[in-house]
N, C-alpha and C. Protein backbone atom coordinates (compact mmCIF):
# COMPACT_ATOMS: atom_id res chain seq x y z
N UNK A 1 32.44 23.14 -10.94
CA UNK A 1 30.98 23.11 -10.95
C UNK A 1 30.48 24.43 -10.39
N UNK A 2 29.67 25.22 -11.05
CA UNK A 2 29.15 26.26 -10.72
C UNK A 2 27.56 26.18 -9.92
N UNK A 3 26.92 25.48 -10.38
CA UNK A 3 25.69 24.99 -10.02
C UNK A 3 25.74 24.11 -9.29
N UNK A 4 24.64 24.26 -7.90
CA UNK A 4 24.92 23.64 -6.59
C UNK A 4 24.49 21.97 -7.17
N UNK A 5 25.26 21.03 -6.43
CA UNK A 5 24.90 19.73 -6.68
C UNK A 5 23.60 19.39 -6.23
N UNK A 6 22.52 18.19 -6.58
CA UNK A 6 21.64 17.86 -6.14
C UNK A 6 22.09 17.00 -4.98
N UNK A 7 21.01 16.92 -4.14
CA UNK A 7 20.76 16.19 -2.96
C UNK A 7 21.49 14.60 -3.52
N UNK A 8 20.88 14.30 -4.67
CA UNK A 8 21.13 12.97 -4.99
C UNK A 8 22.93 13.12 -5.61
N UNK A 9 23.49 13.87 -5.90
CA UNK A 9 24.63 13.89 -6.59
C UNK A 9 25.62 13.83 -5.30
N UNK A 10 25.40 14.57 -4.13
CA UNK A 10 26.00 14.64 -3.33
C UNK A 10 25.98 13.31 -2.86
N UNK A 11 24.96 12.33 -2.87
CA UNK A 11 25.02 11.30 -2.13
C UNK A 11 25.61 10.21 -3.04
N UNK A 12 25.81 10.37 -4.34
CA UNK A 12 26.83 9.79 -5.28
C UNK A 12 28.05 10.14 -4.99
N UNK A 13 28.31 11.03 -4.43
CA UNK A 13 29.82 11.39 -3.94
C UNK A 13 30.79 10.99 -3.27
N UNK A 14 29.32 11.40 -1.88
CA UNK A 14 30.16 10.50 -0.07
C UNK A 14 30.08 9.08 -0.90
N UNK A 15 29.06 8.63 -1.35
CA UNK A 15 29.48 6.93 -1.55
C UNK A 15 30.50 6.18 -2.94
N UNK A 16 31.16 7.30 -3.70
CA UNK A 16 32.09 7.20 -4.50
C UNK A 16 30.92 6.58 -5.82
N UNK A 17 30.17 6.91 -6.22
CA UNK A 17 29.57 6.30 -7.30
C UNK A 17 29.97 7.09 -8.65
N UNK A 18 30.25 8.44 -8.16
CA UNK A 18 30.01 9.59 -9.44
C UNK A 18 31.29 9.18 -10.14
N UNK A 19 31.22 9.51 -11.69
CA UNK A 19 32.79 9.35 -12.65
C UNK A 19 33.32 10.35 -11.88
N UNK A 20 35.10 10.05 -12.32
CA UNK A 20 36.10 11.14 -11.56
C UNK A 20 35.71 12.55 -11.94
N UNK A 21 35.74 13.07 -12.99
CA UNK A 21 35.46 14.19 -13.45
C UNK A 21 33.81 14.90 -12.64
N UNK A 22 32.80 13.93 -12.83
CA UNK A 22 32.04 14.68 -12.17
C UNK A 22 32.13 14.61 -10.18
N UNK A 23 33.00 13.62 -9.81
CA UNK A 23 33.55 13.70 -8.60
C UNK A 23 34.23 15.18 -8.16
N UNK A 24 35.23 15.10 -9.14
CA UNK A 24 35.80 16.74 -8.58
C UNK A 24 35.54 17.74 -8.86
N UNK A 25 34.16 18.11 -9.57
CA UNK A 25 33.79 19.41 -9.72
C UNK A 25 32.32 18.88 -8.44
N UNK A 26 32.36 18.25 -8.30
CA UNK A 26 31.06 18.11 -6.64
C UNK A 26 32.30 18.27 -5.63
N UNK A 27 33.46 17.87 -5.31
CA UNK A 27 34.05 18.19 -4.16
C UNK A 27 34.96 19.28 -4.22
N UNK A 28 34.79 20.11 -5.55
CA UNK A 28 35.00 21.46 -5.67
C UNK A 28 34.18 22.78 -4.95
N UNK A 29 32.81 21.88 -5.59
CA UNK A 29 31.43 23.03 -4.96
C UNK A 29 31.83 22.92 -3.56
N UNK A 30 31.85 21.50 -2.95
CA UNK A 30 31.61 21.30 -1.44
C UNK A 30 32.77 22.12 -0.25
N UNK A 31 33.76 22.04 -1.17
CA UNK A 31 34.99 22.95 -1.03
C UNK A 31 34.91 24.61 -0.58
N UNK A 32 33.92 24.73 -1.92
CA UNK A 32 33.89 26.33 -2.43
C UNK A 32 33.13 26.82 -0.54
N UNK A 33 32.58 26.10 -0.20
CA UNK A 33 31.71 26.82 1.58
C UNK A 33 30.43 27.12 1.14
N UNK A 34 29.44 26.63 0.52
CA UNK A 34 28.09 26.60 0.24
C UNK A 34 27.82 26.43 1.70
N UNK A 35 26.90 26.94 2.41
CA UNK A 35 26.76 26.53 3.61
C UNK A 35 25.71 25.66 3.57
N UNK A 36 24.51 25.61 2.79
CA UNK A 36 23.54 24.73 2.39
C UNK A 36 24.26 23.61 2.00
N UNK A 37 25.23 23.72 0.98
CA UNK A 37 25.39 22.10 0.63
C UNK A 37 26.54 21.54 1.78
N UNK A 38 27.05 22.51 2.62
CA UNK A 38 27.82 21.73 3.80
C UNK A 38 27.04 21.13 4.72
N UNK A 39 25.86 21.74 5.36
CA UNK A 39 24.88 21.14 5.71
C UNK A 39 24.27 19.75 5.22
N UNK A 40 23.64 19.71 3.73
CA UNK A 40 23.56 18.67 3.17
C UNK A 40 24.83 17.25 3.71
N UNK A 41 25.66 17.59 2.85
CA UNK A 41 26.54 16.81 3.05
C UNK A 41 27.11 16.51 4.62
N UNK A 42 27.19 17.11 5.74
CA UNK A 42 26.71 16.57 7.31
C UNK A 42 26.12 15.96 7.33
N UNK A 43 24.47 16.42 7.05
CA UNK A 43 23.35 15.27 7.43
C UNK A 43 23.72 13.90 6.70
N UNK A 44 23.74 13.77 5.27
CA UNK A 44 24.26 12.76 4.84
C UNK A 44 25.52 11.75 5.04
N UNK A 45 26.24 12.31 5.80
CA UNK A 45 27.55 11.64 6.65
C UNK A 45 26.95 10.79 7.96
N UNK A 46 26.18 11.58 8.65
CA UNK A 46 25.32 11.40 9.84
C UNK A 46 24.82 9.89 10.03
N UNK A 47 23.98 10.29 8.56
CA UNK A 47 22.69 9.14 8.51
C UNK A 47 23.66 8.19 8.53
N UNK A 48 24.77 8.06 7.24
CA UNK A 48 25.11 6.83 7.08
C UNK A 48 25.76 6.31 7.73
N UNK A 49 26.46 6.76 9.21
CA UNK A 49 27.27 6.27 9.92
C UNK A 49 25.87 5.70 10.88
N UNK A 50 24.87 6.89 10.95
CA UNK A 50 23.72 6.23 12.08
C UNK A 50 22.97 4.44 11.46
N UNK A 51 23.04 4.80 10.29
CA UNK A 51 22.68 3.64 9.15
C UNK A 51 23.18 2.59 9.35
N UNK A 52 24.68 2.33 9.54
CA UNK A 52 25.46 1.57 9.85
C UNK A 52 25.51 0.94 11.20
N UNK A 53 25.40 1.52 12.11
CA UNK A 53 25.43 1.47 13.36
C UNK A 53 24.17 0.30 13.52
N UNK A 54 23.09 0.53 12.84
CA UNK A 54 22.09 -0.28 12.74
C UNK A 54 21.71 -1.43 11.74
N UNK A 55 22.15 -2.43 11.60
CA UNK A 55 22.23 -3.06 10.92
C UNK A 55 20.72 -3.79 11.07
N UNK A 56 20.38 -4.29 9.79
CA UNK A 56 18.72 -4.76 9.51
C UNK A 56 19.29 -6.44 9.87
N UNK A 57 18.69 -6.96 10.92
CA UNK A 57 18.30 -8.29 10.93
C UNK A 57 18.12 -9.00 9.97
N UNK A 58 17.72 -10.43 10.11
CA UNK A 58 16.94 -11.27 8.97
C UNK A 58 15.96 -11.09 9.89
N UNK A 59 14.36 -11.37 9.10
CA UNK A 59 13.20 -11.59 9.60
C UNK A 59 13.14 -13.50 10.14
N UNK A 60 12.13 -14.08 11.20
CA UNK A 60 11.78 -14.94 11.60
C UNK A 60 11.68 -15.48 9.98
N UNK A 61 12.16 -16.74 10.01
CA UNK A 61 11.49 -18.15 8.85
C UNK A 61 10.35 -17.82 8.24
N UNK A 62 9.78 -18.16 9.29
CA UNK A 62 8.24 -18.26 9.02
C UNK A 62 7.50 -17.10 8.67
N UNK A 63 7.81 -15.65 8.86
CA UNK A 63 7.97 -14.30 8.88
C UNK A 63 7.83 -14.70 6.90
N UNK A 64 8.94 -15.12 6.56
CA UNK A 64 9.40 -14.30 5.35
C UNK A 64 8.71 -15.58 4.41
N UNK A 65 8.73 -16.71 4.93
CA UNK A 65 7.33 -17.31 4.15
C UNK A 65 6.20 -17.15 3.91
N UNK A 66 5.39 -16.46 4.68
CA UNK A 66 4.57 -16.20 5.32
C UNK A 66 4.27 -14.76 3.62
N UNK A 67 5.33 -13.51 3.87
CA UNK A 67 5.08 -12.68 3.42
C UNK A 67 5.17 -13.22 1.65
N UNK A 68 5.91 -14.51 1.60
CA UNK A 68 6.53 -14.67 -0.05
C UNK A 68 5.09 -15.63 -0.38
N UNK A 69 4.29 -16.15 0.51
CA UNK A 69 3.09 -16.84 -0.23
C UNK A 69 2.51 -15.91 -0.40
N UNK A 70 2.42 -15.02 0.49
CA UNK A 70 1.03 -13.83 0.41
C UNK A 70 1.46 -13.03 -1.00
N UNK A 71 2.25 -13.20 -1.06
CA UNK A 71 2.85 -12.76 -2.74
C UNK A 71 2.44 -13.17 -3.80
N UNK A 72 3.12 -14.30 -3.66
CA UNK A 72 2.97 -15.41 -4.45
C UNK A 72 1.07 -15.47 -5.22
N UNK A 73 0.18 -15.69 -3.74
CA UNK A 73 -1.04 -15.54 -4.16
C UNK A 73 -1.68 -14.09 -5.07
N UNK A 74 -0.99 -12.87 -4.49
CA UNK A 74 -1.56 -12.19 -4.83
C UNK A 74 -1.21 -12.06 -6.37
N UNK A 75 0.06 -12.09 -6.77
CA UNK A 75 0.71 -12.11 -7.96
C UNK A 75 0.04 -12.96 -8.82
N UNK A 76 -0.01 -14.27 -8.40
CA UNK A 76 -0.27 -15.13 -9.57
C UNK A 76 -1.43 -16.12 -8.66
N UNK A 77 -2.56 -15.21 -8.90
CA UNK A 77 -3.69 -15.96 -8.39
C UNK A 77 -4.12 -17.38 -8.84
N UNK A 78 -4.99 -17.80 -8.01
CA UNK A 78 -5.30 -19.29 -9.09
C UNK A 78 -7.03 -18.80 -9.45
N UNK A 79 -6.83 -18.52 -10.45
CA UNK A 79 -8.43 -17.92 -10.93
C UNK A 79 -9.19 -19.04 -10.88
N UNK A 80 -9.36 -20.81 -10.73
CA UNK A 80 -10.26 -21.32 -11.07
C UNK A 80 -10.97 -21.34 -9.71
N UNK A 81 -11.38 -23.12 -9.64
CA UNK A 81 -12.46 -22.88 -8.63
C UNK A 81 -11.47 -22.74 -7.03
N UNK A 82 -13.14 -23.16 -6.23
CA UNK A 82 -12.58 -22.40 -5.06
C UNK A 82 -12.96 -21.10 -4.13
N UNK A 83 -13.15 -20.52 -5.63
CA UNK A 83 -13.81 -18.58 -5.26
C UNK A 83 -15.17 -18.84 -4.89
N UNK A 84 -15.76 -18.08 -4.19
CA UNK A 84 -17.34 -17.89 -4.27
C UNK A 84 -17.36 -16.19 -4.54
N UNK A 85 -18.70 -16.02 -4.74
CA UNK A 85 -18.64 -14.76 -4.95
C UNK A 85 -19.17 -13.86 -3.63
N UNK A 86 -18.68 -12.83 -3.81
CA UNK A 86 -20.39 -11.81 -2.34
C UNK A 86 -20.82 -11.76 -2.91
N UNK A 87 -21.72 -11.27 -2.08
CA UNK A 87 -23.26 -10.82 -2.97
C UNK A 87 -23.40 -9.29 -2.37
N UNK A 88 -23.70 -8.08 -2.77
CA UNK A 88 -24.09 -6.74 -2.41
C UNK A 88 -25.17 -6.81 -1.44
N UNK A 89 -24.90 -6.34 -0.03
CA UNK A 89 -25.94 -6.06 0.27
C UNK A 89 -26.54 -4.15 0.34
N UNK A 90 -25.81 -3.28 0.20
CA UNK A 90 -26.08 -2.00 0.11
C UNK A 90 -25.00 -1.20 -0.23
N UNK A 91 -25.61 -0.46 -1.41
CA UNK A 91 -24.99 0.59 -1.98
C UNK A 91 -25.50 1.92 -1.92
N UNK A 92 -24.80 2.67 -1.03
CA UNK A 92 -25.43 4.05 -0.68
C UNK A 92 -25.70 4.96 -1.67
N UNK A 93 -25.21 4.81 -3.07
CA UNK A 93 -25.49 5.18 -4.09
C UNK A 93 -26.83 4.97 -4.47
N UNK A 94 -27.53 4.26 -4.50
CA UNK A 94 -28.18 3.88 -5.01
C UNK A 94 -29.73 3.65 -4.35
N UNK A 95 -29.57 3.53 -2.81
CA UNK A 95 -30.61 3.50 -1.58
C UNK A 95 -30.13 3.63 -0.53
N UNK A 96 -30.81 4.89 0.20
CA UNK A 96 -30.61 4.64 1.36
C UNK A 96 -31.26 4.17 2.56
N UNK A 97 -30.82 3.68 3.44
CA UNK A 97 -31.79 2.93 4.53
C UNK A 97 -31.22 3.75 6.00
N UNK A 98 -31.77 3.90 6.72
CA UNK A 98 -31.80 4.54 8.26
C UNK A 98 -30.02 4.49 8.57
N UNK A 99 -29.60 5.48 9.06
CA UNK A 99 -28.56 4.68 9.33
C UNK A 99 -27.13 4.82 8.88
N UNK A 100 -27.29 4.91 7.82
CA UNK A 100 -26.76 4.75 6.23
C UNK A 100 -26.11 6.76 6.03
N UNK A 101 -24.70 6.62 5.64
CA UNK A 101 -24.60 7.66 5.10
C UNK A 101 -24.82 8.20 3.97
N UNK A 102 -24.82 9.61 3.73
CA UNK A 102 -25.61 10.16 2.46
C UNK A 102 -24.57 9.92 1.40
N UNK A 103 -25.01 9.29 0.25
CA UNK A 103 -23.70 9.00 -0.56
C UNK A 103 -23.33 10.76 -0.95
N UNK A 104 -23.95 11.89 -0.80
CA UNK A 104 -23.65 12.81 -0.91
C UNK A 104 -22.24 13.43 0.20
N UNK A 105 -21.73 12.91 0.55
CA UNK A 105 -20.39 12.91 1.48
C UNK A 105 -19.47 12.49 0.83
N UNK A 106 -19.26 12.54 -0.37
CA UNK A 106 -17.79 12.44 -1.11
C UNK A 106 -17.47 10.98 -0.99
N UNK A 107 -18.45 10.24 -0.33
CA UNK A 107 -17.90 8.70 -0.24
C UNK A 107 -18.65 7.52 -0.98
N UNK A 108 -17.80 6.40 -1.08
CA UNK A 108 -18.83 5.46 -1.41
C UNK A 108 -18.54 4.54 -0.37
N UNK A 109 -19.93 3.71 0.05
CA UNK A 109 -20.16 3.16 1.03
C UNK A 109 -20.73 1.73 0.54
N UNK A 110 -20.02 0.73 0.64
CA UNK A 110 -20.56 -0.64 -0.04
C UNK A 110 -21.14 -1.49 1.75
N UNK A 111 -21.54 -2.70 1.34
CA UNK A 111 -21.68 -3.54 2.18
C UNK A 111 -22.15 -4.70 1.62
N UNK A 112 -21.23 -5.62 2.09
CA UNK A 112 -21.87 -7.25 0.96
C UNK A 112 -22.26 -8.47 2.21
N UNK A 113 -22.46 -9.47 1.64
CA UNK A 113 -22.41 -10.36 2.45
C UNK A 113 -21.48 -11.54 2.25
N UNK A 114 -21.37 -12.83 2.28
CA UNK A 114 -19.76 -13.47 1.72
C UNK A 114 -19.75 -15.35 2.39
N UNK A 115 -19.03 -16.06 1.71
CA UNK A 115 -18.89 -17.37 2.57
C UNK A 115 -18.29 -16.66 4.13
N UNK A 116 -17.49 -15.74 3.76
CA UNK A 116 -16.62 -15.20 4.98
C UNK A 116 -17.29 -14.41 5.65
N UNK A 117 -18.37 -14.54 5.71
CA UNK A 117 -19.32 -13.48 6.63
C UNK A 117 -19.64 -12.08 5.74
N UNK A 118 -20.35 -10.89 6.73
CA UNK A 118 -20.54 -9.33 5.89
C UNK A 118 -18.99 -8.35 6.25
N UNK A 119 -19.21 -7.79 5.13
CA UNK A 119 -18.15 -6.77 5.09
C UNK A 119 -18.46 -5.55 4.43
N UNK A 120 -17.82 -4.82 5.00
CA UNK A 120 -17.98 -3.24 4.65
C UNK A 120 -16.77 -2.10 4.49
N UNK A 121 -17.45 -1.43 3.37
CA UNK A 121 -15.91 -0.66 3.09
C UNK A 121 -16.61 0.57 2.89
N UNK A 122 -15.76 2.01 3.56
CA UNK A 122 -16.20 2.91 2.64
C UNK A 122 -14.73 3.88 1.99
N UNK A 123 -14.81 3.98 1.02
CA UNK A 123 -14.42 4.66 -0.43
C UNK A 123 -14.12 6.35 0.00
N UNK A 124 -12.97 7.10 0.16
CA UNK A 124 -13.34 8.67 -0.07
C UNK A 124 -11.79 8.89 -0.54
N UNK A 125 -12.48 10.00 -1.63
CA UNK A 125 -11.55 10.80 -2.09
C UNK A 125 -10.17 10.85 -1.80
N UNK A 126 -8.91 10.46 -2.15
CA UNK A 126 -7.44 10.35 -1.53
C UNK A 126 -6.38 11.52 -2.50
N UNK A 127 -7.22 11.39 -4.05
CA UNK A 127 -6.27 12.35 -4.73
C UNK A 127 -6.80 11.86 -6.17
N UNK A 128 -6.20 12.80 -7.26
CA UNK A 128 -6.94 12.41 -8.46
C UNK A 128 -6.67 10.94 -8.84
N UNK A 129 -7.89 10.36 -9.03
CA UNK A 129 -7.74 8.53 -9.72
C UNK A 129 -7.54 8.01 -8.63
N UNK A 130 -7.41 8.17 -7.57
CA UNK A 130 -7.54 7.27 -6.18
C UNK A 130 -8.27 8.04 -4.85
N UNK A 131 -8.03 6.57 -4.48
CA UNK A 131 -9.20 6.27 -2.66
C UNK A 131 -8.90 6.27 -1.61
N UNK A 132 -9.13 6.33 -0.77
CA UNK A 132 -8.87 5.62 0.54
C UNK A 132 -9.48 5.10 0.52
N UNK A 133 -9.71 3.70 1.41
CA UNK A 133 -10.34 2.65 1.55
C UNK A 133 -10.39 1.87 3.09
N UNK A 134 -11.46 2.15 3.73
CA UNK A 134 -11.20 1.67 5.09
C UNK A 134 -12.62 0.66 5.24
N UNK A 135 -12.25 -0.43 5.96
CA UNK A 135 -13.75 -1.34 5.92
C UNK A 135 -13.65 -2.45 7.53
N UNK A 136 -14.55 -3.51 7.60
CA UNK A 136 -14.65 -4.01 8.66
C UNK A 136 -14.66 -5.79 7.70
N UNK A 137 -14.19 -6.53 7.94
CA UNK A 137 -14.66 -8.02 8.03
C UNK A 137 -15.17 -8.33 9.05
N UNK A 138 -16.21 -8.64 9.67
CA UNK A 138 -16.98 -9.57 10.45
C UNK A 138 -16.31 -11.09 10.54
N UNK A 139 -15.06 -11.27 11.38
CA UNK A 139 -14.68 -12.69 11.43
C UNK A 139 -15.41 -13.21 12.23
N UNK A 140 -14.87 -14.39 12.35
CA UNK A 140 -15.63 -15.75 12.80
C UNK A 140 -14.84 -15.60 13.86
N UNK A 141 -15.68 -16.08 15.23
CA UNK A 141 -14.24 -16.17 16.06
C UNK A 141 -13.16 -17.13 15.74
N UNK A 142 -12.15 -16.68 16.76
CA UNK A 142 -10.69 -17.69 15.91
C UNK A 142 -10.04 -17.38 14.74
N UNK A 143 -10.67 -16.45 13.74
CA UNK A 143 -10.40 -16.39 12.38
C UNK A 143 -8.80 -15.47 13.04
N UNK A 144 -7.55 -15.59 12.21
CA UNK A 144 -6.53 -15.03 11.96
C UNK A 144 -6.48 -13.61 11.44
N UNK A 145 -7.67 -13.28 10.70
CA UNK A 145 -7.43 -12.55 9.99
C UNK A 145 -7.44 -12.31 8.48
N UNK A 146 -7.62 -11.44 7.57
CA UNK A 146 -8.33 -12.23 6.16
C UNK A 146 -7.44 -10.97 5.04
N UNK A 147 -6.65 -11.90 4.38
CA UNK A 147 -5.71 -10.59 3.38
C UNK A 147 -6.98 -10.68 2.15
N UNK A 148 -6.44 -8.64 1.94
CA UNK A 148 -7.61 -8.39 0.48
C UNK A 148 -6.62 -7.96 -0.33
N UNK A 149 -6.95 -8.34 -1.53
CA UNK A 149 -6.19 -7.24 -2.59
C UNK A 149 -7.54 -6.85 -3.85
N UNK A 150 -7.23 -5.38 -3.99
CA UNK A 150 -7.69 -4.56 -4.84
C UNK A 150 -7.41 -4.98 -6.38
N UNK A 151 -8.16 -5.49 -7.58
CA UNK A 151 -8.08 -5.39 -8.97
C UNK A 151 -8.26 -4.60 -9.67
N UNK A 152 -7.35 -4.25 -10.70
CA UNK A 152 -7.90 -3.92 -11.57
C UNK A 152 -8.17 -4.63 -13.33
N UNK A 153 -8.69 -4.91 -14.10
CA UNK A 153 -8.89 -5.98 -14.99
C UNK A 153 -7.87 -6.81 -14.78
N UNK A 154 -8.01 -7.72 -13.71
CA UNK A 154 -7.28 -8.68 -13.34
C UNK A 154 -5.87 -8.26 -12.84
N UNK A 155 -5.59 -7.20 -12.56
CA UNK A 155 -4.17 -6.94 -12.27
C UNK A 155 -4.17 -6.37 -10.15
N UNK A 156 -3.28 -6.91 -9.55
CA UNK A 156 -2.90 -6.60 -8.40
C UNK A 156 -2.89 -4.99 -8.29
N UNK A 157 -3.99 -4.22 -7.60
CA UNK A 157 -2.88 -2.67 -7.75
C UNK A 157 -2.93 -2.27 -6.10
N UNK A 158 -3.47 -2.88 -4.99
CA UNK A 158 -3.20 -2.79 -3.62
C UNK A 158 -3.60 -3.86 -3.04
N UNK A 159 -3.16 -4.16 -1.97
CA UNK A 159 -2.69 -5.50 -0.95
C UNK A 159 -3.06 -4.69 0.17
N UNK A 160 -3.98 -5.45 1.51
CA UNK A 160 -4.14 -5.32 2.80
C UNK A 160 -4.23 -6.71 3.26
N UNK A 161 -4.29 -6.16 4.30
CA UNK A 161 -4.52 -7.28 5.68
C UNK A 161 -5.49 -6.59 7.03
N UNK A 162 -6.70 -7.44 7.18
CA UNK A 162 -7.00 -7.19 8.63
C UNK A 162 -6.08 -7.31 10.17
N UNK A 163 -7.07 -6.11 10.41
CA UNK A 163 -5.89 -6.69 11.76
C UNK A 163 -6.87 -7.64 12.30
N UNK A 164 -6.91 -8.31 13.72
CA UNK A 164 -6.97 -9.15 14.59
C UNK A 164 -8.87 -8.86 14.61
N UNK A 165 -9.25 -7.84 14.62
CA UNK A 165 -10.73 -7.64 14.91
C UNK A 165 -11.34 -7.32 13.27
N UNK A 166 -10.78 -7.49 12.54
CA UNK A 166 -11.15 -6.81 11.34
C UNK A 166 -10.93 -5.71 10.53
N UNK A 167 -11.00 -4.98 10.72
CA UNK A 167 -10.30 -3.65 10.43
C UNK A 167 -9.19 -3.39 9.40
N UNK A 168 -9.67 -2.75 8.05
CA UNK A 168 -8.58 -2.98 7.45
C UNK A 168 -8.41 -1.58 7.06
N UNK A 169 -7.56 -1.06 6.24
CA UNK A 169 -7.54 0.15 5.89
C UNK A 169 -6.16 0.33 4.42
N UNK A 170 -6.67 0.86 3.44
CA UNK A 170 -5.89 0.36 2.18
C UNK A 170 -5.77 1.88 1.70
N UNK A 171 -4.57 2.77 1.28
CA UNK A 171 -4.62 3.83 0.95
C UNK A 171 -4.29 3.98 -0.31
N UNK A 172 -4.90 5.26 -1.25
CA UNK A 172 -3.91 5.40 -2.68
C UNK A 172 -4.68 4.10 -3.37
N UNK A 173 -5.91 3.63 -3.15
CA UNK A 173 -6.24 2.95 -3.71
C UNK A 173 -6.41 3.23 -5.41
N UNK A 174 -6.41 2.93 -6.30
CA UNK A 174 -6.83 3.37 -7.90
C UNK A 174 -8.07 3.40 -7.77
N UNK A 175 -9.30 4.23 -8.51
CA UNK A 175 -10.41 4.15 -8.58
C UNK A 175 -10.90 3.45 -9.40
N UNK A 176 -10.10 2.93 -10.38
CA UNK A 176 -10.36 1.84 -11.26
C UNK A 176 -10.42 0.70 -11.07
N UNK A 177 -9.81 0.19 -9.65
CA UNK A 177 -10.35 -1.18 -9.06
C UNK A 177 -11.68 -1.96 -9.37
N UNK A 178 -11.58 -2.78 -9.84
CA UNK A 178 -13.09 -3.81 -10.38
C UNK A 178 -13.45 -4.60 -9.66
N UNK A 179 -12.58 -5.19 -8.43
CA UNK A 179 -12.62 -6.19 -7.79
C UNK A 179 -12.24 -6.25 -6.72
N UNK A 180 -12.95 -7.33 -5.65
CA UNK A 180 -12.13 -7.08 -4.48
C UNK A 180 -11.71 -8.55 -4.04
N UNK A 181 -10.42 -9.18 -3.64
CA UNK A 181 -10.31 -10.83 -3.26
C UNK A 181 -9.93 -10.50 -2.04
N UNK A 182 -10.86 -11.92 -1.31
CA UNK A 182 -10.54 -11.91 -0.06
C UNK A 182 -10.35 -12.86 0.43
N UNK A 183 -9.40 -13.38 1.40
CA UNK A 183 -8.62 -14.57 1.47
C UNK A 183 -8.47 -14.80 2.97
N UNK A 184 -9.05 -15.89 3.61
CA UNK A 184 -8.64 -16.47 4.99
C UNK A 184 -8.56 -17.92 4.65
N UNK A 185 -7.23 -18.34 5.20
CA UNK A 185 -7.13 -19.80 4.97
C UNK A 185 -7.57 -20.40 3.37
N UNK A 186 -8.76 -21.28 3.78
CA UNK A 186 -8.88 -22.19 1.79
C UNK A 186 -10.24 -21.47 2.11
N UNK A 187 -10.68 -20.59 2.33
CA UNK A 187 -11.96 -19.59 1.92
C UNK A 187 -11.18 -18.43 0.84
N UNK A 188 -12.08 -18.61 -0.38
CA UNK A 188 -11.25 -17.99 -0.75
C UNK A 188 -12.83 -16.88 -1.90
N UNK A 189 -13.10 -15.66 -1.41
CA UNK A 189 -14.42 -14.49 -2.19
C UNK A 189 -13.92 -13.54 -3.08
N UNK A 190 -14.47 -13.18 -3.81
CA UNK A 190 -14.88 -12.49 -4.92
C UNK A 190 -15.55 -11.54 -4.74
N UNK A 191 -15.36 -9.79 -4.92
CA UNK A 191 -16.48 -9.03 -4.60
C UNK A 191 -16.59 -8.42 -6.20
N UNK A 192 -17.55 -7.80 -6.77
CA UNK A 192 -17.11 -6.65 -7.54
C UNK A 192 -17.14 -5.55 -7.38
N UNK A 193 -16.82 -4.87 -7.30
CA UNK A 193 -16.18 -3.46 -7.27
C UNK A 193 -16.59 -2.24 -8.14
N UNK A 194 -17.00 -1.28 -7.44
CA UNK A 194 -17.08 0.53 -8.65
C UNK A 194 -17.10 1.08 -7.08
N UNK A 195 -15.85 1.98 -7.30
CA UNK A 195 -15.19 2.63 -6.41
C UNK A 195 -15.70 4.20 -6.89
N UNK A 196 -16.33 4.64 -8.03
CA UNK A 196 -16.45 5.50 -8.35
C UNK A 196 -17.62 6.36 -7.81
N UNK A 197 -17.53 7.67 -7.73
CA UNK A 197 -18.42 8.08 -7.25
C UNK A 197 -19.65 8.50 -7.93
């Protein structure tokens, strides 16, 4: 092999995946004293012994139920009843009131109201065709906490969770999101969505 192996070829190597033939022209190169790919191939020895050393647990029961309903729901929603919808209460696009940022800040700034109380998100720029997305739920006291996921014509394309006070924060959002579901316990809202600026 004349041409230095990739990062990924080398790591087909140490772990015996590569055919024989392309095996011994990679432990030819590694041979030849590349000092870059001796390096490579260290660090990659490293990890996997450090890798090993650490072995991944199982998660708590209830842990991994917990994460396979929140799945489950988000995947294969139950579209009938049940939902209520929000209702908009301000779109900085469109009016502003005291207070209120200039939708001229690269952002969009929603605020609705909900069976689940008001909520607020604002929208900025993350990269072409997506968002960041950071907002507040107003829980109830006691509330757990309230998972959202992002739509797009009916399809899952990001998943959050509040934390403990509300606070959620969803990155790489798509700007094509139409929808927003929001879920505590058997409350179960509907927002609609234009993420666009």
């Amino acid at each position: 092999m004349t041409v230095r192996p990739t990062f990924t070829e080398l790591l087909d190597w140490i772990e015996g995946r590569l055919p024989d033939e392309a095996a011994e022209a990679v432990a030819s190169y590694v041979a030849s004293g590349d000092p870059a790919t001796a390096a490579s191939v260290a660090w990659i020895r490293a990890f996997l012994e450090d890798a090993g050393s650490m072995p991944l647990s199982q998660p708590p029961p209830e842990l991994s139920a917990r994460l396979r309903d929140v799945f489950d729901q988000l995947h294969h929603p139950m579209r009938g009843d049940g939902w209520s919808d929000a209702w908009l209460l301000r779109d900085a696009r469109t009016g502003l009131a005291a207070g209120v940022r200039s939708a001229e800040d690269g952002g969009v700034h929603l605020a609705f109201d909900s069976e689940l109380g008001r909520f607020v998100l604002d929208a900025t720029v993350a990269g072409v065709g997506e968002v960041d997305v950071q907002g507040l739920v107003m829980l109830a006291p006691g509330s757990r906490g309230v998972d959202l996921a992002f739509l797009a014509h009916g399809d899952l394309r990001r998943a959050a969770r509040t934390t403990a006070d509300g606070r959620f924060d969803a990155r790489g959002v798509p700007v094509d999101v139409d929808e927003l579901w929001l879920t505590s316990g058997p409350t179960r809202v509907r927002a609609t969505l234009d993420l666009r600026r």
